[in-house]
Protein backbone atom coordinates (compact mmCIF):
# COMPACT_ATOMS: atom_id res chain seq x y z
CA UNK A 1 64.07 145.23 281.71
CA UNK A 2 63.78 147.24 278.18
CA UNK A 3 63.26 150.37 277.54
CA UNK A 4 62.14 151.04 273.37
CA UNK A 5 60.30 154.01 271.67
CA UNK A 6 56.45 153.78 270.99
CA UNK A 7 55.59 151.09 268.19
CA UNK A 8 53.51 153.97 267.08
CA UNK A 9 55.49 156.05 264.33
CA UNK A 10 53.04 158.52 264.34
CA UNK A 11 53.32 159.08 268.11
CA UNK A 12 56.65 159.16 268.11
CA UNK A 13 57.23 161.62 265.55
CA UNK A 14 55.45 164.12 266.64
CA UNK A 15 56.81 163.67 270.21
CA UNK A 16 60.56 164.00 268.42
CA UNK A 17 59.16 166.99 266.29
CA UNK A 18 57.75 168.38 269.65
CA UNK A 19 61.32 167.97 270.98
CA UNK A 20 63.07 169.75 268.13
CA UNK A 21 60.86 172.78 268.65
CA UNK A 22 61.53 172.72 272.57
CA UNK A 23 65.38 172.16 272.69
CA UNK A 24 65.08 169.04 273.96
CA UNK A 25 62.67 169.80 276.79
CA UNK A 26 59.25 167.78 276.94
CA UNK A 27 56.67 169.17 274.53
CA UNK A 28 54.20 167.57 277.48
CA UNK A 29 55.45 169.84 280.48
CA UNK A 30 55.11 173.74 280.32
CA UNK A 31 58.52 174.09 282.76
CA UNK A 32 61.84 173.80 281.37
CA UNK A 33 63.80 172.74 283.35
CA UNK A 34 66.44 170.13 283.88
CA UNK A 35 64.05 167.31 285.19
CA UNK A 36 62.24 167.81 282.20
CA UNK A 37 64.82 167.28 279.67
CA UNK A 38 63.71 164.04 277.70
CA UNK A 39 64.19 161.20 279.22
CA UNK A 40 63.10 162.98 282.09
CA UNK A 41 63.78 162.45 285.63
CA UNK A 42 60.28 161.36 286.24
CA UNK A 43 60.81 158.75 283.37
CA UNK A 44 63.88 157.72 284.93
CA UNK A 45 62.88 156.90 288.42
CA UNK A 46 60.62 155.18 286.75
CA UNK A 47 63.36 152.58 285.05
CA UNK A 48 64.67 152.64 287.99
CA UNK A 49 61.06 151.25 290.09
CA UNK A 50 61.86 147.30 289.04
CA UNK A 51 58.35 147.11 289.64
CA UNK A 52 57.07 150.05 286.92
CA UNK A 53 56.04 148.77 283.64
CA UNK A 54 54.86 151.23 280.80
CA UNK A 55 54.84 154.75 279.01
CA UNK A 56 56.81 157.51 279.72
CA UNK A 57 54.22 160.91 280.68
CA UNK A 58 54.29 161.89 276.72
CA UNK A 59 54.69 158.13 275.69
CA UNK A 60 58.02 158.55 273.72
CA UNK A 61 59.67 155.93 275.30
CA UNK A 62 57.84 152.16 277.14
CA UNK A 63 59.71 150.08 279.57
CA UNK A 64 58.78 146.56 279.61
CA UNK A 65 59.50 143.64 282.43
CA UNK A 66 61.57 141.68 279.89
């Protein structure tokens, strides 16, 4: 299991801009709160599904199998 940014530099700069202007909170989610502090809890019980393979919800962050 890996877990990497976006190969897309465009994507992921304007998710880490978004994040700068948020505090840290998901520029994706309206609510911020605690399980949406990047990586987010929904992101995270993702890694943690050894059976989940992709984006995270604002597609920061992609775990892969290998």
């Amino acid at each position: 299991m890996a877990v990497k940014l976006n190969e897309n530099q465009a994507v992921v700069q304007n998710i880490r801009h978004g994040l700068e202007k948020t505090g840290g909170y998901c520029p994706c989610r309206i609510a911020r709160t605690d399980e949406n502090r990047c990586m987010c809890k929904e992101f995270r019980d993702q890694i943690a599904d050894p059976h989940f393979e992709g984006y995270c919800h604002c597609m920061l962050y992609y775990k892969s199998a290998d």
